[in-house]
N, C-alpha and C. Protein backbone atom coordinates (compact mmCIF):
# COMPACT_ATOMS: atom_id res chain seq x y z
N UNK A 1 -21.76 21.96 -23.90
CA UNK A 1 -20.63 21.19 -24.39
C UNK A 1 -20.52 19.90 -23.57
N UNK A 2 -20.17 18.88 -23.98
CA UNK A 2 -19.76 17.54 -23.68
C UNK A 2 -18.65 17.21 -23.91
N UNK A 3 -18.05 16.52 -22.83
CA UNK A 3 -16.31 15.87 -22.37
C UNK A 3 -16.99 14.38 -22.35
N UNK A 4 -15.86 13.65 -23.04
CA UNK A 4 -15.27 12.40 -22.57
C UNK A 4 -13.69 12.26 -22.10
N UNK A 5 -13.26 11.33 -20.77
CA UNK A 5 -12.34 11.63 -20.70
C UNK A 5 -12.09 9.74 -21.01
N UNK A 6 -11.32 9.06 -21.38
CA UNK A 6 -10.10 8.23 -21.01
C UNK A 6 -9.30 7.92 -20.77
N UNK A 7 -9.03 6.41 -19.94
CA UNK A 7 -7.44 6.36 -19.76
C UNK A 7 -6.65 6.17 -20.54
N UNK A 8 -5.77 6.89 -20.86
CA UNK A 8 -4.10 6.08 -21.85
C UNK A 8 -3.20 5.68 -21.21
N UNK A 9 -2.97 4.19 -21.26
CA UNK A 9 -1.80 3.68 -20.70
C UNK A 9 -1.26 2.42 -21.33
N UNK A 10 -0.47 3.48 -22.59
CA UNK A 10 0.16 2.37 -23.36
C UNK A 10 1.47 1.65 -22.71
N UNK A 11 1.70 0.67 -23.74
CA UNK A 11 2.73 -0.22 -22.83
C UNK A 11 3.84 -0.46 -24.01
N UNK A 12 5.45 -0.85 -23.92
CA UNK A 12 6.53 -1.54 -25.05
C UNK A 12 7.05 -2.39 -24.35
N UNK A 13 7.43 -2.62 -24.90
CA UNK A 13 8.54 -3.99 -24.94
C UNK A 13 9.90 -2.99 -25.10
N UNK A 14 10.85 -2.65 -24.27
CA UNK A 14 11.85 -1.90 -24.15
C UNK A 14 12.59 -2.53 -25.32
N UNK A 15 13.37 -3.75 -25.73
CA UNK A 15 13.93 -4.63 -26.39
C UNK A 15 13.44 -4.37 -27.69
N UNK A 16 12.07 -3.86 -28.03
CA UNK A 16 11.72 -4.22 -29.39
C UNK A 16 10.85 -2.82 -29.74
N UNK A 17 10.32 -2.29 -29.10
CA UNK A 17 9.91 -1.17 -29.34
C UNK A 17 10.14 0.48 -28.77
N UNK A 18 9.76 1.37 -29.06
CA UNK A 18 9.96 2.94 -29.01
C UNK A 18 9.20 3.82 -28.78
N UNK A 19 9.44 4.94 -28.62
CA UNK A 19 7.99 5.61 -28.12
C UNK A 19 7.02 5.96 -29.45
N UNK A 20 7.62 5.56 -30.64
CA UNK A 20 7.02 5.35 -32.39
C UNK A 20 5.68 5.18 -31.58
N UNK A 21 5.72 3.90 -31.61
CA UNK A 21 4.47 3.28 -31.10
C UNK A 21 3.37 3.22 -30.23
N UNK A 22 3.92 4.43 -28.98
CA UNK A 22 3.34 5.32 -28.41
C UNK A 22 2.32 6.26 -29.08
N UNK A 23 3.29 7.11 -29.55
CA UNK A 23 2.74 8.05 -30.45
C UNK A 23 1.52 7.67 -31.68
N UNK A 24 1.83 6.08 -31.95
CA UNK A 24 1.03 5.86 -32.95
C UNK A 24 -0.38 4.97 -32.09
N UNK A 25 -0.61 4.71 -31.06
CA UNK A 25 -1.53 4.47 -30.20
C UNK A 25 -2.24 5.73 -29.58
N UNK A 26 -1.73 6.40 -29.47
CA UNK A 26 -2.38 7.89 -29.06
C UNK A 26 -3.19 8.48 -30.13
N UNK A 27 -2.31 8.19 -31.36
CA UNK A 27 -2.93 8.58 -32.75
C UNK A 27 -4.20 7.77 -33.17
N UNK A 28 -4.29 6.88 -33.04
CA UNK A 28 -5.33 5.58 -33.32
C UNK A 28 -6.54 6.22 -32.63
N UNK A 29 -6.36 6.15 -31.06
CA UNK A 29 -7.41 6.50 -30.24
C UNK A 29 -7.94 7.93 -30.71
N UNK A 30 -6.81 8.69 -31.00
CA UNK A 30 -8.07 10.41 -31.29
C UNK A 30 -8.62 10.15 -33.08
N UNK A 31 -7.89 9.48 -33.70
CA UNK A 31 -8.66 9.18 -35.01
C UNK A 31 -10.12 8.28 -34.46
N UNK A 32 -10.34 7.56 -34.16
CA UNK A 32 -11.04 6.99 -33.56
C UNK A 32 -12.49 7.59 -33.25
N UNK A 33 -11.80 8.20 -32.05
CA UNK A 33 -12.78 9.20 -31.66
C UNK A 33 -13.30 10.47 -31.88
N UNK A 34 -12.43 10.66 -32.82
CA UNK A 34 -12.73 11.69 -34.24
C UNK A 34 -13.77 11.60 -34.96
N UNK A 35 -13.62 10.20 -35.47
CA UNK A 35 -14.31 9.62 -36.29
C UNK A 35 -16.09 9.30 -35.20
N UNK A 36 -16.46 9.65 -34.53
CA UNK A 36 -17.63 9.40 -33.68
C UNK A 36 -17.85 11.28 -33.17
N UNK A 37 -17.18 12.06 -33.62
CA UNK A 37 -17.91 13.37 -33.73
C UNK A 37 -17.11 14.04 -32.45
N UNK A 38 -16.03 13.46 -31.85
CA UNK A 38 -15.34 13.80 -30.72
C UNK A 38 -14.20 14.36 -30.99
N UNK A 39 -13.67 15.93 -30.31
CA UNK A 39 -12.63 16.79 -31.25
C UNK A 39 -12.02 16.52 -29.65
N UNK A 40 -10.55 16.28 -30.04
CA UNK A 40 -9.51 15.80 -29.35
C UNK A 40 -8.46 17.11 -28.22
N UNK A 41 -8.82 17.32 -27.14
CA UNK A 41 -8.51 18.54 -26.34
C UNK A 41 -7.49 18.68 -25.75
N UNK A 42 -6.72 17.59 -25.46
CA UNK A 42 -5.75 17.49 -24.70
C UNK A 42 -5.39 16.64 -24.25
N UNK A 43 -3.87 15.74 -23.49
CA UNK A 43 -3.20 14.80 -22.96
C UNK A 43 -3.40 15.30 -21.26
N UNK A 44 -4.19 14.73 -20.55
CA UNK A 44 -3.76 15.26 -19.52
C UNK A 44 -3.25 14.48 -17.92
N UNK A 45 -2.45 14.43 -17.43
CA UNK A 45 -1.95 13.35 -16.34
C UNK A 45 -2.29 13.80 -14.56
N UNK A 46 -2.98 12.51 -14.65
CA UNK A 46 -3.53 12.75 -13.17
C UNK A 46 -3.25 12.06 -11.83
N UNK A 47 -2.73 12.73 -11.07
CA UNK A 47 -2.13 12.24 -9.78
C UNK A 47 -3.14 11.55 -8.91
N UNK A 48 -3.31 10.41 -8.20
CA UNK A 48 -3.84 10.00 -7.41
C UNK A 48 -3.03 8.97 -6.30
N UNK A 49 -3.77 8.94 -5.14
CA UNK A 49 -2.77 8.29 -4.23
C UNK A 49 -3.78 7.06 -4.19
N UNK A 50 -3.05 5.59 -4.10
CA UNK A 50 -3.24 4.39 -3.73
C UNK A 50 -3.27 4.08 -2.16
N UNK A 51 -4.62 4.13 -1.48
CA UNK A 51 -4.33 3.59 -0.01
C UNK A 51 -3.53 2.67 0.51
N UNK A 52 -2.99 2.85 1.38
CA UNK A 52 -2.37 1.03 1.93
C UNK A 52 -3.30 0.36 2.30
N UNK A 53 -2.30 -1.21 1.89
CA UNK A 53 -3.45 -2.51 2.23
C UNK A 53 -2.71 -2.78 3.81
N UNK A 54 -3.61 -2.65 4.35
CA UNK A 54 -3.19 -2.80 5.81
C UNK A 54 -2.57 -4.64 6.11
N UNK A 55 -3.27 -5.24 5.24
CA UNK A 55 -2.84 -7.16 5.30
C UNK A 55 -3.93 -7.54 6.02
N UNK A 56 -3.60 -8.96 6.80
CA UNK A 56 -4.42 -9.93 7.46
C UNK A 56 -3.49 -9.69 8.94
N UNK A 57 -3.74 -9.51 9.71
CA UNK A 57 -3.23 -9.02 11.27
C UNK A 57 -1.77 -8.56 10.46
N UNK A 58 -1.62 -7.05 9.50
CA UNK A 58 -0.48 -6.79 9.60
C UNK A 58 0.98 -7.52 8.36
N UNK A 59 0.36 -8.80 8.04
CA UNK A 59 0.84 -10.08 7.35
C UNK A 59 0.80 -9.29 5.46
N UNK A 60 1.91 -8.96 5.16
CA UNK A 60 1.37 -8.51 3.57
C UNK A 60 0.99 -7.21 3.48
N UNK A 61 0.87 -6.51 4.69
CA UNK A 61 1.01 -5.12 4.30
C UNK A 61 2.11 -4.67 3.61
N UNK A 62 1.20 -3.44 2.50
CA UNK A 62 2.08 -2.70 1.16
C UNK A 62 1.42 -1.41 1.64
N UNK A 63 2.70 -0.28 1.53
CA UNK A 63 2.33 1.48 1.69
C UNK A 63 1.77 1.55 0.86
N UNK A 64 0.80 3.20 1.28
CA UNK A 64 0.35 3.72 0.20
C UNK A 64 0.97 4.50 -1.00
N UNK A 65 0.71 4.70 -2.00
CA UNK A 65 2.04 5.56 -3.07
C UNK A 65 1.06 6.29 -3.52
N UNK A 66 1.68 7.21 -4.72
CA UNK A 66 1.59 7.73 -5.36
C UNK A 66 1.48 7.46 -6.64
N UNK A 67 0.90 7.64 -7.72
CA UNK A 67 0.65 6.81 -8.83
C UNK A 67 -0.28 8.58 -9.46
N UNK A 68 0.02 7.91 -11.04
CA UNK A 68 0.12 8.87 -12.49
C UNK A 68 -0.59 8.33 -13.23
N UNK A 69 -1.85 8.99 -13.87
CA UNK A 69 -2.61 8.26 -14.88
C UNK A 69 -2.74 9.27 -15.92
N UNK A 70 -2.41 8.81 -17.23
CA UNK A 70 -2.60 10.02 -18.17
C UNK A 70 -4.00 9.22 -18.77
N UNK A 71 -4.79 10.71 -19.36
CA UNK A 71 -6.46 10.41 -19.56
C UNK A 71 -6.48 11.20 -20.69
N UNK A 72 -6.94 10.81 -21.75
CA UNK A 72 -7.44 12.00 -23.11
C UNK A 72 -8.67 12.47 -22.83
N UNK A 73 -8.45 13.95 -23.40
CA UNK A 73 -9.91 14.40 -23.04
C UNK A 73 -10.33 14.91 -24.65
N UNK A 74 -11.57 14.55 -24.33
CA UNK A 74 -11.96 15.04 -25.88
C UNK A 74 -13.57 16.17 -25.41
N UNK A 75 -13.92 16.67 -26.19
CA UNK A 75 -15.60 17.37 -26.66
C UNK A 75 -16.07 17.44 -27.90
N UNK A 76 -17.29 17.69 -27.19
CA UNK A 76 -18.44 17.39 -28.45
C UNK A 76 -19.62 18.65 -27.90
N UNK A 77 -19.54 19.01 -29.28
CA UNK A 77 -20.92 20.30 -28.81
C UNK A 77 -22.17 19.78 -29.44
């Protein structure tokens, strides 16, 4: 069996749009990849930590965080 995974990271306009449009970008991508022989497995969100940038002597240093990436996973046999 064969996985592809991608990132999803849709975006709105709070003012003008909804999670409609979410939903219908999520939809796009597994039709999509439907359509290329790829059966659609799951939403899945993945934690990773961002190092700190230490700066230039200290100058512009930012902590490290925590950060969320949701990825579709699809297979193909």
């Amino acid at each position: 069996m064969e996985y592809k995974v991608i990132p999803f990271i849709p975006t709105i306009d709070r003012n003008k749009e909804n999670s409609i449009k979410v939903a219908k970008e999520l939809e796009t991508k597994i039709a999509n990849y439907s359509n290329e022989g790829w059966k659609y497995v799951r939403l899945e969100s993945v934690q990773t930590y961002i190092v700190p940038d230490p700066g230039c002597f200290g100058l512009g240093a930012k902590p490290g965080f925590t950060a969320y990436r949701q990825m579709i996973v699809f297979s193909k046999e």
